[in-house]
Each structure stands twice: as C-alpha cells, then as structure tokens.
N, C-alpha and C. Protein backbone atom coordinates (compact mmCIF):
# COMPACT_ATOMS: atom_id res chain seq x y z
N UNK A 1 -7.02 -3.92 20.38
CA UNK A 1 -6.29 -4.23 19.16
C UNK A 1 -6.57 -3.17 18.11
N UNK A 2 -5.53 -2.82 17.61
CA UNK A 2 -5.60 -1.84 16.43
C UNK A 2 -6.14 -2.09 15.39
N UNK A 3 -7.15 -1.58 14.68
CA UNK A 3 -7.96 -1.82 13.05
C UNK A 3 -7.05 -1.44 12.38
N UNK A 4 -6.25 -2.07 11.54
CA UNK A 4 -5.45 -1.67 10.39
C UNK A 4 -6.17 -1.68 8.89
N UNK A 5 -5.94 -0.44 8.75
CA UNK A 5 -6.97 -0.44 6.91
C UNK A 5 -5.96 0.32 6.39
N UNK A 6 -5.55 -0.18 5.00
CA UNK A 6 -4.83 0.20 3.90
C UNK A 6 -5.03 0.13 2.84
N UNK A 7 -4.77 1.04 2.06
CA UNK A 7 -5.25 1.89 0.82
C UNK A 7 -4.18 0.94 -0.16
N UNK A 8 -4.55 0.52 -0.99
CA UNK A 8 -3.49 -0.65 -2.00
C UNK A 8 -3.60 0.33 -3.52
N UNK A 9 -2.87 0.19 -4.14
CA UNK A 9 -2.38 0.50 -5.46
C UNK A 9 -1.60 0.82 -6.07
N UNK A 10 -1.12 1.41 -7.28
CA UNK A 10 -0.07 2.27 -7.83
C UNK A 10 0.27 3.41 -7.67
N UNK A 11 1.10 4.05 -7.82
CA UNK A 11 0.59 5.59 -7.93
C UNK A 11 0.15 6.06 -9.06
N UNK A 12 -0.54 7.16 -8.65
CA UNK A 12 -1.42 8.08 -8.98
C UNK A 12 -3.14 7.28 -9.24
N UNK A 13 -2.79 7.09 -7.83
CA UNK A 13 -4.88 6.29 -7.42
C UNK A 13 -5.44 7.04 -6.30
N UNK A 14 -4.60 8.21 -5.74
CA UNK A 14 -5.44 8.96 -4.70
C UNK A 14 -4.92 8.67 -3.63
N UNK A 15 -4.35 7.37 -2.99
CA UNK A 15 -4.24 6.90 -2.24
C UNK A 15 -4.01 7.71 -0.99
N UNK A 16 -2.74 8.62 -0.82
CA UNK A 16 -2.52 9.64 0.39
C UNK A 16 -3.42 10.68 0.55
N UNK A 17 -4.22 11.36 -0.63
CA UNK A 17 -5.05 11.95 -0.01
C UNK A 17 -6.23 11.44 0.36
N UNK A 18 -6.76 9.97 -0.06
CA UNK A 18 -7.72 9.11 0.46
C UNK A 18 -7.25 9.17 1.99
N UNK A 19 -5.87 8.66 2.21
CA UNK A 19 -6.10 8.50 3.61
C UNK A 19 -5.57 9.75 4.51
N UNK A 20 -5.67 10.51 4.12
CA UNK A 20 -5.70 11.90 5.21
C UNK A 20 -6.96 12.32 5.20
N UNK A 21 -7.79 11.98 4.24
CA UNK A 21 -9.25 12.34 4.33
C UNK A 21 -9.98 11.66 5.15
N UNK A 22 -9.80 10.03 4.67
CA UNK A 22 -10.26 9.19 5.79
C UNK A 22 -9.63 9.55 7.47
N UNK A 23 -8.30 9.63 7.52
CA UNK A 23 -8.34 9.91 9.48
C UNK A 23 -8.81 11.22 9.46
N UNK A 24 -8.77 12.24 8.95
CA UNK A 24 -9.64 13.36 9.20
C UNK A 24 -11.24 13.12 9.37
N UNK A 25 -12.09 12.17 8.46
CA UNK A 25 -13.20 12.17 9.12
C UNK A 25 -13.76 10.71 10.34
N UNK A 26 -12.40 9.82 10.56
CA UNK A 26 -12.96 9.42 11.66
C UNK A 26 -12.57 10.29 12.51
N UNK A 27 -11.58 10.71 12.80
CA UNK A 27 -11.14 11.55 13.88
C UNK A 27 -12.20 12.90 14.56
N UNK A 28 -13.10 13.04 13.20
CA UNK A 28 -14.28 14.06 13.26
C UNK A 28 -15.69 13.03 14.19
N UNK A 29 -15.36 11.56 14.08
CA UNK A 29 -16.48 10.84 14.69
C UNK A 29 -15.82 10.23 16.04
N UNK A 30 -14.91 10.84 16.41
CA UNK A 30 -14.27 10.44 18.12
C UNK A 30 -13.17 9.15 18.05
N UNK A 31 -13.04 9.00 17.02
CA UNK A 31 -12.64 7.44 16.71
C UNK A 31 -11.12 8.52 16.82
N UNK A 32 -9.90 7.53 17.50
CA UNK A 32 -8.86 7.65 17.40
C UNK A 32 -7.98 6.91 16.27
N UNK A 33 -7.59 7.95 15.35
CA UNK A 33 -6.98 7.19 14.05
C UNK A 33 -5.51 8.04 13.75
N UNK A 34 -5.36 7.23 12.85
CA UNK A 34 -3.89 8.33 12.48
C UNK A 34 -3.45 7.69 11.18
N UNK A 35 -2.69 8.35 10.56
CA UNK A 35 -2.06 7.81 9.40
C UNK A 35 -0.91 7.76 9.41
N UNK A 36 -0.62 6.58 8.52
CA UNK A 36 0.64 6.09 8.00
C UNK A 36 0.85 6.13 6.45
N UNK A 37 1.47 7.48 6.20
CA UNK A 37 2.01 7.77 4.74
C UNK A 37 3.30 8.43 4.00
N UNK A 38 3.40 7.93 2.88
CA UNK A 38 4.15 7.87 1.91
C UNK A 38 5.20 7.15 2.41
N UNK A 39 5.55 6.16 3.05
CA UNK A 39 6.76 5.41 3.70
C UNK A 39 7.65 5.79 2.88
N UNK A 40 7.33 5.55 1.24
CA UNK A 40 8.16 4.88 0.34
C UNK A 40 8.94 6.10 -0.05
N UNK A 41 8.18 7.68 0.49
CA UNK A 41 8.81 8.67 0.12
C UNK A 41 9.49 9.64 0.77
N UNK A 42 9.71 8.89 2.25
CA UNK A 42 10.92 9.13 3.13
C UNK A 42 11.99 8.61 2.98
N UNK A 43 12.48 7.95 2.41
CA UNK A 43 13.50 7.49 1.88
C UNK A 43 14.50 8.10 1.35
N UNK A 44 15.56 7.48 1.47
CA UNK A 44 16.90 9.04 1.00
C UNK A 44 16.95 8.04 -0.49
N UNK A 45 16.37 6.85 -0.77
CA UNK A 45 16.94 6.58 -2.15
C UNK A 45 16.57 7.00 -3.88
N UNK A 46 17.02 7.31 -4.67
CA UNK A 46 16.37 7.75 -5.80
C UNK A 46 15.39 7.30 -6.66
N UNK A 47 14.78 7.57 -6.96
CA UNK A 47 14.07 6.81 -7.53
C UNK A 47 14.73 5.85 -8.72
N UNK A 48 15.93 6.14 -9.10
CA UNK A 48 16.63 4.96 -9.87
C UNK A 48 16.86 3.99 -9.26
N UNK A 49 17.55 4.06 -7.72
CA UNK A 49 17.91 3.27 -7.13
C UNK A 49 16.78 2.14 -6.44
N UNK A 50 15.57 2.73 -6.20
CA UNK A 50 14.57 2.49 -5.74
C UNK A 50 14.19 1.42 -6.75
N UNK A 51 13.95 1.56 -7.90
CA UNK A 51 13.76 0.92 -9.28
C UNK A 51 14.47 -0.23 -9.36
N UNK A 52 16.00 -0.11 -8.85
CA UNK A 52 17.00 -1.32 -9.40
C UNK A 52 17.71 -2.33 -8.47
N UNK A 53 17.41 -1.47 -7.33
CA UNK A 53 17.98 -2.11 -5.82
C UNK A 53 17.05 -3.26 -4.78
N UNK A 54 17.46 -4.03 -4.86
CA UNK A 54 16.55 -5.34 -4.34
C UNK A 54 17.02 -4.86 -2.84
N UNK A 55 18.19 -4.52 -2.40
CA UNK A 55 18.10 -3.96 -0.79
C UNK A 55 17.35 -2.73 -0.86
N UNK A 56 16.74 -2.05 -1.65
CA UNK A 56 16.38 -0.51 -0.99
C UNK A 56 14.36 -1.47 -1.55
N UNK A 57 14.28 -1.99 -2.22
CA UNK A 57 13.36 -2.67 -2.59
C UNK A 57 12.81 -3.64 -0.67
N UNK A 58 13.23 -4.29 -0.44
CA UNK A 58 13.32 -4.94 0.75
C UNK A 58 13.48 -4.21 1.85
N UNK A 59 14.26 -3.23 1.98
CA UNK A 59 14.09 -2.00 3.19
C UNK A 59 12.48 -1.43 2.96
N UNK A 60 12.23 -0.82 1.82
CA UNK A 60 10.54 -0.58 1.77
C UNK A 60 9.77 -1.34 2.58
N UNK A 61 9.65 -2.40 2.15
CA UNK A 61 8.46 -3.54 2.68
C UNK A 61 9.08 -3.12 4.22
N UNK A 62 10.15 -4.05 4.33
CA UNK A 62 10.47 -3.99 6.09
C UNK A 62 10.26 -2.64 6.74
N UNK A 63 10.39 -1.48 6.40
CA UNK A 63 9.96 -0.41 6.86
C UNK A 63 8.83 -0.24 6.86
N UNK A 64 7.61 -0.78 6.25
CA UNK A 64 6.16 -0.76 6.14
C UNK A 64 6.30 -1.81 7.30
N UNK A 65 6.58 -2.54 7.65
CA UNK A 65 6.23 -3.61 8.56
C UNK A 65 6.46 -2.88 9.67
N UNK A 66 7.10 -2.40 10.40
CA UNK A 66 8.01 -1.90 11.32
C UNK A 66 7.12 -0.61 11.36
N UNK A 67 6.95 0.17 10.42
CA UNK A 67 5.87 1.37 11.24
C UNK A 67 4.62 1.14 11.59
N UNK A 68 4.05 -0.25 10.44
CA UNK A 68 2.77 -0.51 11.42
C UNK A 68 2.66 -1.44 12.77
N UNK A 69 3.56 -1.86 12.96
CA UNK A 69 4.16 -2.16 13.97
C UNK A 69 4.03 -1.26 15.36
N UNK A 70 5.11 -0.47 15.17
CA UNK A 70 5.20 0.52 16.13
C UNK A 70 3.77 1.16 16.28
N UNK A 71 2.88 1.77 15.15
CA UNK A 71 1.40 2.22 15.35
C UNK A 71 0.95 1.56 16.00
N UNK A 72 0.75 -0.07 15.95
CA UNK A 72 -0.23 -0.82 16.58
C UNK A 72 -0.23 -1.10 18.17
N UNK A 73 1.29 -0.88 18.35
CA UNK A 73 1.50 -1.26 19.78
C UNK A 73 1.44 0.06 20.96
N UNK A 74 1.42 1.05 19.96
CA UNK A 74 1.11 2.65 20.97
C UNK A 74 -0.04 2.80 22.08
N UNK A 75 -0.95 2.37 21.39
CA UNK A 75 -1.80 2.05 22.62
C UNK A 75 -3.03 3.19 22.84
N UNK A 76 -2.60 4.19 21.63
CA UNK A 76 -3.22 5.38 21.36
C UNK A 76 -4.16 5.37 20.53
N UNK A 77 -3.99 4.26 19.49
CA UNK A 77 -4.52 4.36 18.31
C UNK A 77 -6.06 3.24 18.39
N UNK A 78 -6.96 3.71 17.95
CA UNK A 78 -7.65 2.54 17.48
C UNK A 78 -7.86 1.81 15.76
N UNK A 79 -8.02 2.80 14.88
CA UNK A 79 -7.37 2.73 13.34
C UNK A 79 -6.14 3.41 13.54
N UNK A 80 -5.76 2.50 12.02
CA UNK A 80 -4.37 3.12 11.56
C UNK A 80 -4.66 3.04 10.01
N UNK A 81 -4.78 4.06 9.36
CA UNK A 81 -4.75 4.25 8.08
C UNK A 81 -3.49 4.16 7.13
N UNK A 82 -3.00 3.45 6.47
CA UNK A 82 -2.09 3.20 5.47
C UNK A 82 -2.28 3.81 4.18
N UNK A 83 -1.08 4.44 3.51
CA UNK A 83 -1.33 5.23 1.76
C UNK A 83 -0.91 3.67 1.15
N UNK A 84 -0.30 2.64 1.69
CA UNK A 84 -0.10 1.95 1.25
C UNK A 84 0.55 0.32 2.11
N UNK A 85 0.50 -0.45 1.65
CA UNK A 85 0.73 -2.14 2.34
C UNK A 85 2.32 -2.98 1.93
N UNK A 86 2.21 -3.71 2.68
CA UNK A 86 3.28 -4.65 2.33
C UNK A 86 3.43 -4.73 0.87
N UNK A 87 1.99 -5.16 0.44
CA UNK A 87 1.63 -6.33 -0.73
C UNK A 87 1.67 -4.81 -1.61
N UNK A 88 1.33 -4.00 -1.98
CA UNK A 88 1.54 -3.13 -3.19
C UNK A 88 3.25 -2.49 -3.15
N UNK A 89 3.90 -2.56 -2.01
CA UNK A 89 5.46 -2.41 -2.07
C UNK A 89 5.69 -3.98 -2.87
N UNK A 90 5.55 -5.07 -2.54
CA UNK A 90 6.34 -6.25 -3.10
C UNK A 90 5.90 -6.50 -4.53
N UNK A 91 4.49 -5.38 -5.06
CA UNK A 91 4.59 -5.67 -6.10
C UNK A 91 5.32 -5.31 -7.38
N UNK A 92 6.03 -3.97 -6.83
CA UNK A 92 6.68 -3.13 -7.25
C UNK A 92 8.03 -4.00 -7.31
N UNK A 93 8.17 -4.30 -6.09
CA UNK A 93 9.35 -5.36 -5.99
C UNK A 93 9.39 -7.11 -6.90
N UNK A 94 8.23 -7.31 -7.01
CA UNK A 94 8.73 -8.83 -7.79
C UNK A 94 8.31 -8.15 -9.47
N UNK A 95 7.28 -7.32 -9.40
CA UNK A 95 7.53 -7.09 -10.80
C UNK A 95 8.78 -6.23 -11.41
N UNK A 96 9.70 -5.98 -10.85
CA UNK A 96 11.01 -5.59 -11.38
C UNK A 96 12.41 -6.77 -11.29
N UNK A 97 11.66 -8.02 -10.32
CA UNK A 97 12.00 -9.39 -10.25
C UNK A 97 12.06 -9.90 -11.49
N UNK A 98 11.44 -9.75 -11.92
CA UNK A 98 10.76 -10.96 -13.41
C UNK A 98 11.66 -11.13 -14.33
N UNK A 99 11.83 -12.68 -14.38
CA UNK A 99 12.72 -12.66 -15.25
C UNK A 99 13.71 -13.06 -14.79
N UNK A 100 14.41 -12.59 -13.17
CA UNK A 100 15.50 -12.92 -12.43
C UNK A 100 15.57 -13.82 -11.50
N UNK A 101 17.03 -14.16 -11.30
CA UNK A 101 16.75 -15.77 -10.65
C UNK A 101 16.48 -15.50 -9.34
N UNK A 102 14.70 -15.97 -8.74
CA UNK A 102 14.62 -15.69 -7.30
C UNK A 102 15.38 -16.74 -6.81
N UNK A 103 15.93 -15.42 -5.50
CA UNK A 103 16.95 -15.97 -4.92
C UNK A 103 16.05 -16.19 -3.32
N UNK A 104 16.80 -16.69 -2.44
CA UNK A 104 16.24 -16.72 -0.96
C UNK A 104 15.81 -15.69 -0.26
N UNK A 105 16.22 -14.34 -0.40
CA UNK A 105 15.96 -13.33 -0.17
C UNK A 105 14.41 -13.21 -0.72
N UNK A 106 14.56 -13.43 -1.77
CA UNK A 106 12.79 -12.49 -2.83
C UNK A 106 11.76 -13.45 -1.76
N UNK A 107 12.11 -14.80 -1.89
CA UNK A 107 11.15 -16.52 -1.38
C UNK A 107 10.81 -15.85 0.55
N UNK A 108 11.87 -15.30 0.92
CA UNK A 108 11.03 -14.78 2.05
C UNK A 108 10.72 -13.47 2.34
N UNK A 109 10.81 -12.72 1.32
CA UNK A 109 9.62 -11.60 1.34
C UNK A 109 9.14 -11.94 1.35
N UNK A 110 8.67 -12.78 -0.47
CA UNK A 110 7.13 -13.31 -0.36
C UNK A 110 6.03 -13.77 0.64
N UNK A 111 6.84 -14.70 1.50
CA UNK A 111 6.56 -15.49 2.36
C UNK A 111 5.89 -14.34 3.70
N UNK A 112 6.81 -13.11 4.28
CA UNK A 112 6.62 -12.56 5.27
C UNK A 112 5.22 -11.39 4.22
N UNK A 113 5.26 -11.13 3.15
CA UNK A 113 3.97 -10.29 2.43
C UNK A 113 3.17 -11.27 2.78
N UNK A 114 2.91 -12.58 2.60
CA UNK A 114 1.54 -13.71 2.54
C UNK A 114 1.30 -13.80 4.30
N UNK A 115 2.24 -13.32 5.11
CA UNK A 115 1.47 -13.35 6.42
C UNK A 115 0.84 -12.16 6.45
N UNK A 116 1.70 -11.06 6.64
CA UNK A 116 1.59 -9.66 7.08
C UNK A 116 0.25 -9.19 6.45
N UNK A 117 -0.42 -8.98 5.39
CA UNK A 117 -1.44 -9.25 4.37
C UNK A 117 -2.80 -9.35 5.72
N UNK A 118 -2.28 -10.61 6.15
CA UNK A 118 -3.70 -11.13 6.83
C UNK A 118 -3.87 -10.46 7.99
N UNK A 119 -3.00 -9.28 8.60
CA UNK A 119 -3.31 -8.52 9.89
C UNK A 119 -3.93 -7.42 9.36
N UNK A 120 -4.12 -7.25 7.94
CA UNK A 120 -5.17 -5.72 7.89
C UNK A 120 -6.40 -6.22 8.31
N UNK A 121 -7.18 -5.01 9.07
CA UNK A 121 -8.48 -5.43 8.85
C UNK A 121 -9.12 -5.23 7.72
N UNK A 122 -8.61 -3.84 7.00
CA UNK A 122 -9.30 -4.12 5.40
C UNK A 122 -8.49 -3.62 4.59
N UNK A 123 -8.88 -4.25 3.53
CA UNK A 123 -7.73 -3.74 2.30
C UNK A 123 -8.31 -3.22 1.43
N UNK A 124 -8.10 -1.80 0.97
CA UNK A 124 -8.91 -1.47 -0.32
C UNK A 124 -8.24 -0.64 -1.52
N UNK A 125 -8.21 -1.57 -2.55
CA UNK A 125 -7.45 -1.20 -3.61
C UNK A 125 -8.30 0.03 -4.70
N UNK A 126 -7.44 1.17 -4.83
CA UNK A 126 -7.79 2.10 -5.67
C UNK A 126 -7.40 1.85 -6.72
N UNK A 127 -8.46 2.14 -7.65
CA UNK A 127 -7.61 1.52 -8.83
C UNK A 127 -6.87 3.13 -9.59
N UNK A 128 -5.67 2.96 -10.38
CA UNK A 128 -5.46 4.37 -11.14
C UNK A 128 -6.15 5.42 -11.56
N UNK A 129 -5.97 6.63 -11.48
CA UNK A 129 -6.90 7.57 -11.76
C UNK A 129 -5.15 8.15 -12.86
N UNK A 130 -5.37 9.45 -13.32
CA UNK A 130 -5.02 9.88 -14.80
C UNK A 130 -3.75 10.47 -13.81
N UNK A 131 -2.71 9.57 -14.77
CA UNK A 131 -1.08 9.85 -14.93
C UNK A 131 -1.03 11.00 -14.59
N UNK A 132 -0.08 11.98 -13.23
CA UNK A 132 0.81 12.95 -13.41
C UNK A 132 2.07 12.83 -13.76
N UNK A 133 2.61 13.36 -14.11
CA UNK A 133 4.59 12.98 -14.51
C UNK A 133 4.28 14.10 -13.46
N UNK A 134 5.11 13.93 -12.08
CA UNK A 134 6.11 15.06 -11.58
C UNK A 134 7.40 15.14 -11.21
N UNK A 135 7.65 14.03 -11.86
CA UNK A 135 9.23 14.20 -11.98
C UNK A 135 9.71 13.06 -10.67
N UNK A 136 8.61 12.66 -10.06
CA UNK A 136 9.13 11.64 -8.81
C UNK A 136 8.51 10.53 -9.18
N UNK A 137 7.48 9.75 -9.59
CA UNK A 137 6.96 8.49 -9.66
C UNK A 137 7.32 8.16 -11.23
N UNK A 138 7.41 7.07 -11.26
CA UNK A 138 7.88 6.24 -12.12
C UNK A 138 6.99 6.27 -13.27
N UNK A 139 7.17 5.99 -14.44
CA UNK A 139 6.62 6.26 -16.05
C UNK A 139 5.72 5.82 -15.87
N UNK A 140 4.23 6.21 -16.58
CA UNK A 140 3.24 5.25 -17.20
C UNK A 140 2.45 4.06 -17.16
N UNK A 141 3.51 3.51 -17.62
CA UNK A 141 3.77 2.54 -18.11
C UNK A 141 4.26 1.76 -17.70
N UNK A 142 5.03 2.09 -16.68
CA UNK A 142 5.89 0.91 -15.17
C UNK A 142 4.48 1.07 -14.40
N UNK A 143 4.00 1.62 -14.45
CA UNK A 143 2.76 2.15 -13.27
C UNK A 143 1.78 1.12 -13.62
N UNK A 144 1.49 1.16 -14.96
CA UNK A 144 -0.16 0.13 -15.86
C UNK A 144 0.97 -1.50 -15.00
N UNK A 145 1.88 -1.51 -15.60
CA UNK A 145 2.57 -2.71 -15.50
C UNK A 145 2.49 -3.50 -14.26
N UNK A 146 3.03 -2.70 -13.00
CA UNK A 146 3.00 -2.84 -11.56
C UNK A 146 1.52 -2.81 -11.21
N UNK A 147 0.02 -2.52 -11.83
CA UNK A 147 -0.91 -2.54 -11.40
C UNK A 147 -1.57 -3.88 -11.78
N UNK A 148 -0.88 -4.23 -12.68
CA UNK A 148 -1.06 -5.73 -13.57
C UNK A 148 -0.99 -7.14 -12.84
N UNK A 149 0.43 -6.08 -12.79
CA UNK A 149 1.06 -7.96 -11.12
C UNK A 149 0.67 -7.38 -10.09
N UNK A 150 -0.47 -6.04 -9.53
CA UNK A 150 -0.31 -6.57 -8.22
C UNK A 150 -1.65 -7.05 -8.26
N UNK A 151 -2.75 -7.06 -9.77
CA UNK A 151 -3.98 -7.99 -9.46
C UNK A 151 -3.48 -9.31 -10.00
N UNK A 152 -2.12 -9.73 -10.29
CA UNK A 152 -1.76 -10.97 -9.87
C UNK A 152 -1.70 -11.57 -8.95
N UNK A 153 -0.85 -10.70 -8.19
CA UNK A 153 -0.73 -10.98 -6.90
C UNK A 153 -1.48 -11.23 -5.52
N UNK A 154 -2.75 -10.24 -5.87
CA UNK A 154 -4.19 -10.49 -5.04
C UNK A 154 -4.38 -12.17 -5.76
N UNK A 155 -4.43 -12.40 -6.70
CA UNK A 155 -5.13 -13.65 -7.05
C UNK A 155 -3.61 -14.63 -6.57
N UNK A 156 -2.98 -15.02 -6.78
CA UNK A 156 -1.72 -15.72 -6.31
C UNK A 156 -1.98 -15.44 -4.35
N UNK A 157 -2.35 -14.67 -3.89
CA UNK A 157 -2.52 -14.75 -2.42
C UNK A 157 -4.30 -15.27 -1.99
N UNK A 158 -4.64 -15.59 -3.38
CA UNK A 158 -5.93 -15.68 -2.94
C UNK A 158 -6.71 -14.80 -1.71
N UNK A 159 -6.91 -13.46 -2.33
CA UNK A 159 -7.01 -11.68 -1.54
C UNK A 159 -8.56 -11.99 -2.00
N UNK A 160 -9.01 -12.07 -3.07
CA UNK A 160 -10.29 -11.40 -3.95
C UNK A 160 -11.11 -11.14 -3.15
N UNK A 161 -11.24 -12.16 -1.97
CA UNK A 161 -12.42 -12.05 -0.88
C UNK A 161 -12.24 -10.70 0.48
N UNK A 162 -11.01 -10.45 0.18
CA UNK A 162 -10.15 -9.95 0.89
C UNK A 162 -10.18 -8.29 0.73
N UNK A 163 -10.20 -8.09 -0.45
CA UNK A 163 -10.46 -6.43 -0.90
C UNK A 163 -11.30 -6.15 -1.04
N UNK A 164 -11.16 -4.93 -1.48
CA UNK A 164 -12.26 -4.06 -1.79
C UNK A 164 -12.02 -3.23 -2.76
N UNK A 165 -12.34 -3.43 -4.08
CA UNK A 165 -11.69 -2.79 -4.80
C UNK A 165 -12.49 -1.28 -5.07
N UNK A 166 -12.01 -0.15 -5.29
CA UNK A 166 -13.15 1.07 -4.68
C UNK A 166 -12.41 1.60 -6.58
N UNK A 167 -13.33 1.71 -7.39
CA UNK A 167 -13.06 2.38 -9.31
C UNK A 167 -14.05 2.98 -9.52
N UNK A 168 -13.87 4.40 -8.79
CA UNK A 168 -14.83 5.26 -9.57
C UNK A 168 -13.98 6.64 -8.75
N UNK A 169 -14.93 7.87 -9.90
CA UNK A 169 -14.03 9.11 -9.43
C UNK A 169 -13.04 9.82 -8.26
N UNK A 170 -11.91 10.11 -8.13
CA UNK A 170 -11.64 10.35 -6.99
C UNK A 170 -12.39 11.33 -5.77
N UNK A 171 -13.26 12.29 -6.19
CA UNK A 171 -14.21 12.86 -5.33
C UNK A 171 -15.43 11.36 -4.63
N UNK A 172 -15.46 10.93 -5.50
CA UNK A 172 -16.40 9.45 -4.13
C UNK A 172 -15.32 8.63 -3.61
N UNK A 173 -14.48 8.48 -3.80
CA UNK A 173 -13.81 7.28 -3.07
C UNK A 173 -13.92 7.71 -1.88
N UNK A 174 -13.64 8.60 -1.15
CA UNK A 174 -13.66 8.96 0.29
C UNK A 174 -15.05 8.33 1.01
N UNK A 175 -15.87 8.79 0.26
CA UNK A 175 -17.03 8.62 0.81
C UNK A 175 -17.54 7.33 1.08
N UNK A 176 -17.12 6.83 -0.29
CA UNK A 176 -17.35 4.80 -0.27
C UNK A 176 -16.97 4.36 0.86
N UNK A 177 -15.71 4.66 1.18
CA UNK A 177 -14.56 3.96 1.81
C UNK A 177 -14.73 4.29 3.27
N UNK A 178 -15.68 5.56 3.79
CA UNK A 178 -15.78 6.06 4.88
C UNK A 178 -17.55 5.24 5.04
N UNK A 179 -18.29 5.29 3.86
CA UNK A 179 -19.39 4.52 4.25
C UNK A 179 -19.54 2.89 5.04
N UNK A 180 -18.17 2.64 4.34
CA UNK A 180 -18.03 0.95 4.65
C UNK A 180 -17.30 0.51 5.78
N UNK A 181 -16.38 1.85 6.20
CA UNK A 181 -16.27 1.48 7.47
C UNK A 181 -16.64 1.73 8.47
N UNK A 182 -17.82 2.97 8.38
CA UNK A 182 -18.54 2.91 9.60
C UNK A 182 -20.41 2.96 9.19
C-alpha cells in the first residue's frame, strides 16, 4: 500500500519545493517516492476563471483525486508526495462559496473531501511564508483569507489530531518534515 503524505496550505508556504526536496531525499534513502505537483497549475484555466468557476473549482479536487489514484495503484511507488490535497483545493473552493446557496454539487464535494482526507498517511500543513505577486497566484489577501477557512476546515473535519502543522523558516521545514518521517 502506498504512504500518501501531503503538503496542505496556501500559496506561497513552500509547499512544491518542500516536496521535491522531500522525494529527493527519500529517494537518496532507497525509499521509492515520487511527486505529485502543482495539479492546480496544469490546468488550461485562468486564474479568473479558476477564482469564479465552481466546474473548474470541482475539476481541481477531482483531478487531485484521480492522480493520487493512479500513483497509488502503479505498484512502483511506496510514498507519494503531494504540493497539495483534496482539503486545501476545497478550501479555496467553499471559501469563494460563502455566502452562496450550497447547492448539491458543493454537499458532495464536501462529503467526497471528508473521506478522501482520511487515506493520507500524513498531512502537513505549511503555514504562509512572505507574499510573492508573480502575476499567477491570487492577491494577499484572498491567500490570508483561504488560509483562515482552511484552519476552519481542519477543525469542521475534526483534522487537529490529524496534522502536522510545520511554522517556522522555510530552510527547516524540509528537515522537520524529513525527520518525522523517517
């Protein structure tokens, strides 16, 4: 069975280069790993659309489902490193919800995030490190916002026991995160 560990947060928390660092140094300890990153930035949609579209919102998640999916069943892998999870895509997704009438659609995301959640083996949330604007991730301030509901959302899934929350410089996170899992 595949160890699934994923890197949770907003952007600009390190996250993709956390996890190319991490399969680079299990892969240095014989351990067969690989990564799974930037899902959200293969996508042909814009980042406006990305922002306003509850189908390109819902293709995310389901496309996170579906590649760790396919990783797990290869038969190659023993970790699979994630830049990111179900649950930090849906948070992006219900916090641009708010406010709007959930419809049946949002009620079973939710529902398929509160399973999917429980097949990582670990979850570890980075918390923000200092804003770049490069012209691709979203303001500020949507960023503080979306980091808000998704430690809602750990607490609404009852996660707390569940993470790991790793807040300190981005030069140690690697190391934390590589200490704790092996």
């Amino acid at each position: 069975m595949v160890k699934k560990v994923a890197l949770i947060g907003t952007s600009c928390a390190g996250k993709t280069t956390t996890a190319l660092g991490l399969t680079y140094a299990l892969k240095k300890k014989g351990i067969l790993a690989e990564v799974l990153a930037s899902t959200d930035r293969k996508h042909l949609f814009s980042q406006e659309t990305m922002q306003n579209s509850e189908d390109a919102q819902c293709n995310i998640i389901l496309n996170q489902v579906q590649n760790e999916t396919f990783w797990s069943v290869r038969g190659d892998v023993e970790v699979l490193i994630s830049d990111r999870s179900c649950l930090d895509y849906f948070a992006y997704y219900s916090y641009q919800m708010q406010g709007k009438d959930r419809k049946d659609r949002f009620l079973a995301m939710r529902e398929l995030v509160r399973y999917w959640v429980g097949t990582y083996s670990k979850l570890y949330l980075l918390t923000p490190l200092k804003f770049v604007d490069d012209g691709k991730r979203p303001s500020e301030d949507f960023r503080d916002g979306v980091h808000k509901h998704l430690l809602k959302l750990i607490e609404y899934f009852n996660l707390e026991g569940r993470i790991t929350i790793v807040d300190c410089p981005a030069e140690e996170r690697l190391e934390r995160i590589i200490n704790d899992l092996t």
